[in-house]
N, C-alpha and C. Protein backbone atom coordinates (compact mmCIF):
# COMPACT_ATOMS: atom_id res chain seq x y z
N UNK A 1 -11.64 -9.61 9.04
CA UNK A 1 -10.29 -9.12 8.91
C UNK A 1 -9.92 -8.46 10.23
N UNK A 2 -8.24 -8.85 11.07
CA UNK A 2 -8.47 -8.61 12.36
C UNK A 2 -7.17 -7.15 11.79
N UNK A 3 -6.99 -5.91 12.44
CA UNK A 3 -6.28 -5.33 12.49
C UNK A 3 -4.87 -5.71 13.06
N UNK A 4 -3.91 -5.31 12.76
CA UNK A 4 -2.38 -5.56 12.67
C UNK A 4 -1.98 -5.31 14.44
N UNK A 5 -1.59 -6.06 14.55
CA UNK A 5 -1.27 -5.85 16.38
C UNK A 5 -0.14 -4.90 16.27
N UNK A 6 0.97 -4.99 15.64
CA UNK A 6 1.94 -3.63 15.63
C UNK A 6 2.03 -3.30 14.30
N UNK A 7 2.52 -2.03 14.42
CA UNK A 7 2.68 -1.24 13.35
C UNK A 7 3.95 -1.91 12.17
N UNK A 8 3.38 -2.54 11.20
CA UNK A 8 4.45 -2.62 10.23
C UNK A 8 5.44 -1.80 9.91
N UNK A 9 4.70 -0.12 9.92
CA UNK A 9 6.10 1.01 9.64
C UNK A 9 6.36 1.80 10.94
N UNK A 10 6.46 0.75 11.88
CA UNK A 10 7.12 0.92 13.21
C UNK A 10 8.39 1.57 12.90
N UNK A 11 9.11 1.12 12.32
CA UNK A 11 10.45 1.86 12.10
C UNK A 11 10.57 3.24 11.98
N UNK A 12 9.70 3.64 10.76
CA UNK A 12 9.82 5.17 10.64
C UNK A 12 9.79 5.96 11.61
N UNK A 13 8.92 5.73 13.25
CA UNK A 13 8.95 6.69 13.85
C UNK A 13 9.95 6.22 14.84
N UNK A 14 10.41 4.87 14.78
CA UNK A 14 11.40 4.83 15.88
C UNK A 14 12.86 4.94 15.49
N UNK A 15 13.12 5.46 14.14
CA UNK A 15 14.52 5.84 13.77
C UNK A 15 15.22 6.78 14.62
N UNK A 16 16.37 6.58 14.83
CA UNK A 16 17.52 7.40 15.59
C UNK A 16 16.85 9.08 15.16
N UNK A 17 17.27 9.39 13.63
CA UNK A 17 17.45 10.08 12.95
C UNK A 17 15.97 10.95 12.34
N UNK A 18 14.36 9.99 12.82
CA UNK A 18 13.68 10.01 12.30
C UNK A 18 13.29 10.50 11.05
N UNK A 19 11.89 10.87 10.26
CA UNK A 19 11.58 11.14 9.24
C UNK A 19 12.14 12.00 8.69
N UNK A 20 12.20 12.96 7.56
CA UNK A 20 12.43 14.46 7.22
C UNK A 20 11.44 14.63 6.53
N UNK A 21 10.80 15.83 7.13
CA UNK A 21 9.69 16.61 6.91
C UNK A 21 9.68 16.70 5.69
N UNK A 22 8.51 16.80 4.45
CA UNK A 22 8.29 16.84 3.68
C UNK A 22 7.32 16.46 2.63
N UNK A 23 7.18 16.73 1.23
CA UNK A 23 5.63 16.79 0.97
C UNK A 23 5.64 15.24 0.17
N UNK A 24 7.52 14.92 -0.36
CA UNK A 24 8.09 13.50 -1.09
C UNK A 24 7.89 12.26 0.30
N UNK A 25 8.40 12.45 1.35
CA UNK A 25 8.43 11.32 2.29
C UNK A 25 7.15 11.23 3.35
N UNK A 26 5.87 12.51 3.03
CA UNK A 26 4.80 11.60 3.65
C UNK A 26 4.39 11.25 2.61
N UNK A 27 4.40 11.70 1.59
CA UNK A 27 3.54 10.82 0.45
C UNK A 27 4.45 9.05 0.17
N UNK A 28 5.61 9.17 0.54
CA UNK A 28 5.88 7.47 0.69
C UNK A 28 5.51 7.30 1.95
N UNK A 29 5.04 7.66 3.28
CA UNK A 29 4.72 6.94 4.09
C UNK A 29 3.33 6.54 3.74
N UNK A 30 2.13 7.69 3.52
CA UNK A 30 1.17 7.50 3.22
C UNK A 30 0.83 6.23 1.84
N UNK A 31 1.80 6.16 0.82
CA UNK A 31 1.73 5.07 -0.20
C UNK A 31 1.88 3.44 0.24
N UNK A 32 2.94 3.99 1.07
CA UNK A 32 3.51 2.74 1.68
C UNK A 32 2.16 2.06 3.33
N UNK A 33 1.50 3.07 3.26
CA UNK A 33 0.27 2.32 4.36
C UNK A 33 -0.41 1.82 3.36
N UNK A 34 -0.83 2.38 2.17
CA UNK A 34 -2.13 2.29 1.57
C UNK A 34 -1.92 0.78 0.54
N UNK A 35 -0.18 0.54 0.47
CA UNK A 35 -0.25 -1.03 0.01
C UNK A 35 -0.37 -1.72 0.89
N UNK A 36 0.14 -1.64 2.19
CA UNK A 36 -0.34 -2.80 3.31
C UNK A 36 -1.74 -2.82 3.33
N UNK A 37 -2.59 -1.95 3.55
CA UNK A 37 -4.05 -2.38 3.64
C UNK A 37 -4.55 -2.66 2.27
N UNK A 38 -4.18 -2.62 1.29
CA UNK A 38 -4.63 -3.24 0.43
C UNK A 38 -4.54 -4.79 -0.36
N UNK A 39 -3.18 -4.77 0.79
CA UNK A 39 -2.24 -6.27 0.23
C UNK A 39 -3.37 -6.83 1.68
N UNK A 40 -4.00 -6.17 2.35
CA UNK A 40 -4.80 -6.94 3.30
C UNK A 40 -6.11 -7.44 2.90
N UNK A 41 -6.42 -6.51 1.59
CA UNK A 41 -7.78 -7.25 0.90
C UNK A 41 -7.56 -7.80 0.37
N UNK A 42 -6.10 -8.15 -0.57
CA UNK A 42 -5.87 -8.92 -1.65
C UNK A 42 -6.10 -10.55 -0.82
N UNK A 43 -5.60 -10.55 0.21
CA UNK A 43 -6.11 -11.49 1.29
C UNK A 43 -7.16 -12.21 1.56
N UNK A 44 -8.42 -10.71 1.69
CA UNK A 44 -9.66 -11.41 1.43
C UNK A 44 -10.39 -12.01 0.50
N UNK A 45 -9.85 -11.17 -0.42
CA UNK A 45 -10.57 -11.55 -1.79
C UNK A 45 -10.07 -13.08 -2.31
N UNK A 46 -8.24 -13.44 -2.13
CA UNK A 46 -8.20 -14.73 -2.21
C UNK A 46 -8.93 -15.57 -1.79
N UNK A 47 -9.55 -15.32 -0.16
CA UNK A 47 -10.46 -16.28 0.76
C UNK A 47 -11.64 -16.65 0.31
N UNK A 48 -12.04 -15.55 -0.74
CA UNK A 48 -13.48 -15.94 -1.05
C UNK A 48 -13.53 -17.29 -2.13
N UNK A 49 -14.69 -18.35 -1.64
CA UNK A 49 -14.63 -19.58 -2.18
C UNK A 49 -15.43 -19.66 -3.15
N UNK A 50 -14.83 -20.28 -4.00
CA UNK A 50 -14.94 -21.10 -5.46
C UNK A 50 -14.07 -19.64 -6.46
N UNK A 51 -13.50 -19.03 -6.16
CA UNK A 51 -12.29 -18.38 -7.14
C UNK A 51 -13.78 -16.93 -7.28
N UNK A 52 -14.61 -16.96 -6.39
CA UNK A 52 -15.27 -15.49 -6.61
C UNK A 52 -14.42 -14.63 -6.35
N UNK A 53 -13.32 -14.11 -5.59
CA UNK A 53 -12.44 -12.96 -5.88
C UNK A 53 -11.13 -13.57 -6.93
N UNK A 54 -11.23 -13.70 -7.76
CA UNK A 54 -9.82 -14.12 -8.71
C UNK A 54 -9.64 -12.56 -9.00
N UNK A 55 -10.78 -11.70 -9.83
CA UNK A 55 -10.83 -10.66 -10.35
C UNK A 55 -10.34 -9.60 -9.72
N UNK A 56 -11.00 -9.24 -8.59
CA UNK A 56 -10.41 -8.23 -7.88
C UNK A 56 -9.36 -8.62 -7.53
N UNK A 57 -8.89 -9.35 -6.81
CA UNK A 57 -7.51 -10.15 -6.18
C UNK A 57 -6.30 -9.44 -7.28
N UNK A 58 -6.50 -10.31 -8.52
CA UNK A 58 -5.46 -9.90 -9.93
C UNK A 58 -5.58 -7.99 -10.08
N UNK A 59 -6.44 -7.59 -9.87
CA UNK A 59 -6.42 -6.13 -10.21
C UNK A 59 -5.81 -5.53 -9.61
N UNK A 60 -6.19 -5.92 -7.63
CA UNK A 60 -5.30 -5.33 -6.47
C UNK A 60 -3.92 -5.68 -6.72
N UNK A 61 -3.55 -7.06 -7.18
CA UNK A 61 -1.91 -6.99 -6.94
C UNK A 61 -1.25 -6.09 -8.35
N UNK A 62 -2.03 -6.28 -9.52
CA UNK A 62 -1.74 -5.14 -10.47
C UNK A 62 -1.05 -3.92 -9.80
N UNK A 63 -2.42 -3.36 -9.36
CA UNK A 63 -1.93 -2.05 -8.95
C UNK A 63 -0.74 -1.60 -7.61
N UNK A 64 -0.83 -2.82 -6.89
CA UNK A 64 -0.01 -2.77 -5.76
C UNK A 64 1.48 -2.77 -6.55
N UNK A 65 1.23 -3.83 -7.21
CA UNK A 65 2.98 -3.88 -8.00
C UNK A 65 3.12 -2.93 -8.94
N UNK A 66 2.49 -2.01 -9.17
CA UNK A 66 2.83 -0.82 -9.84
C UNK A 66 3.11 0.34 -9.22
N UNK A 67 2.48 0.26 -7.71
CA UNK A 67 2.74 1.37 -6.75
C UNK A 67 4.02 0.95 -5.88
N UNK A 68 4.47 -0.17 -6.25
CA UNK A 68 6.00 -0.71 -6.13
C UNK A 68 6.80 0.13 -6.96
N UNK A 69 6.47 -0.34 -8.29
CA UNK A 69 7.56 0.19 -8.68
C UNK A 69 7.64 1.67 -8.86
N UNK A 70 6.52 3.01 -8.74
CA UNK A 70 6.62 4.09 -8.70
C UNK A 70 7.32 4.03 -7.77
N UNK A 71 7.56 3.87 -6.19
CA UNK A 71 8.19 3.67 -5.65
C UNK A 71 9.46 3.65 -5.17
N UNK A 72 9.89 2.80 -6.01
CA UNK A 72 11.45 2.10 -6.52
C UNK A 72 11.86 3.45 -7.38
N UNK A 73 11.27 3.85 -8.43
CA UNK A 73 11.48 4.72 -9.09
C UNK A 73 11.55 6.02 -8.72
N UNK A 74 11.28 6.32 -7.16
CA UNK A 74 10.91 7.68 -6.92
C UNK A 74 10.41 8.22 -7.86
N UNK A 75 9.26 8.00 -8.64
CA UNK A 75 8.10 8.90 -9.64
C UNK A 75 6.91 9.49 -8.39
N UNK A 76 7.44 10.64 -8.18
CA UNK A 76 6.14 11.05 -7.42
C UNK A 76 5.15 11.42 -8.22
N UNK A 77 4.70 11.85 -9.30
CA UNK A 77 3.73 11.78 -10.40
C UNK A 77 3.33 10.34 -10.07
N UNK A 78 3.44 9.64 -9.75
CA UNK A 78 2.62 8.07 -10.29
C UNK A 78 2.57 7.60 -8.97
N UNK A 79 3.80 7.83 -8.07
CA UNK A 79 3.03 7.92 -6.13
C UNK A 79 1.84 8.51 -6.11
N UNK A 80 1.64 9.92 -6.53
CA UNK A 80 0.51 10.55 -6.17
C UNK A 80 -0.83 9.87 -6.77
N UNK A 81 -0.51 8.90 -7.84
CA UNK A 81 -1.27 8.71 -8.73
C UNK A 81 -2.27 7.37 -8.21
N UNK A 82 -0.77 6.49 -7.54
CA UNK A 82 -1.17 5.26 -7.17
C UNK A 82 -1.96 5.15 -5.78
N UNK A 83 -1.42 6.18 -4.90
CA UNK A 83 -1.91 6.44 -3.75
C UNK A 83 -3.08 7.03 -3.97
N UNK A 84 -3.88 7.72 -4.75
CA UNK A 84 -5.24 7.90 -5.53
C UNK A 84 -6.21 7.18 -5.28
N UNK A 85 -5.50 5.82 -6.12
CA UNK A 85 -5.80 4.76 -6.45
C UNK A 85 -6.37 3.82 -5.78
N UNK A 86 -5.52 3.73 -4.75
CA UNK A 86 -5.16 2.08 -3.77
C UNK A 86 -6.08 2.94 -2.49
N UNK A 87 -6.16 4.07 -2.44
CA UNK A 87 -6.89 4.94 -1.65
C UNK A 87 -8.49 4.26 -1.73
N UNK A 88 -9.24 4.52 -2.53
CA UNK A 88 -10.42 4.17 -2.83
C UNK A 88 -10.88 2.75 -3.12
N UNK A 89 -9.45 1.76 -2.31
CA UNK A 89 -9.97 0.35 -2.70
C UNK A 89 -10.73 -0.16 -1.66
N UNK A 90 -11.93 -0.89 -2.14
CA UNK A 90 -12.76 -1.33 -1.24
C UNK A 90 -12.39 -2.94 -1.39
């Protein structure tokens, strides 16, 4: 797995206006890293041959699409929850 040549949430720090400090918008920046690297194993685990990652693969996008929609929802109870989560994925 090769690391990302630029920053996907390039934006956030190059906004006019940048971030606003706070304990709600690093916990979406921090959520919002922890699905890219995990949507980066969901990757690997597809690669693995004869369907040996089906399992993990289906679990990671589970949880990724649930740390979507906390997200969407602004539920920081279930940000904090998912970012937990997606934290400890190997």
């Amino acid at each position: 797995m090769t690391p990302a040549t630029n920053d996907p949430l390039g934006f956030l720090n190059n906004s006019p206006q940048g971030i606003q400090s706070g304990a709600q918008t690093d916990l979406v920046q921090l959520l919002l890293y922890e699905i890219i690297r995990v949507k980066e194993l969901i990757l690997y685990y597809d690669s693995i041959p004869n369907g040996g990652g089906q399992l993990g693969s289906s679990i990671l996008n589970e949880l990724v699409s649930e740390a979507y929609s906390s997200l969407v929802n602004y539920d920081t109870i279930l940000m904090k929850k998912y970012y937990d989560l997606l934290l400890n994925c190997d």
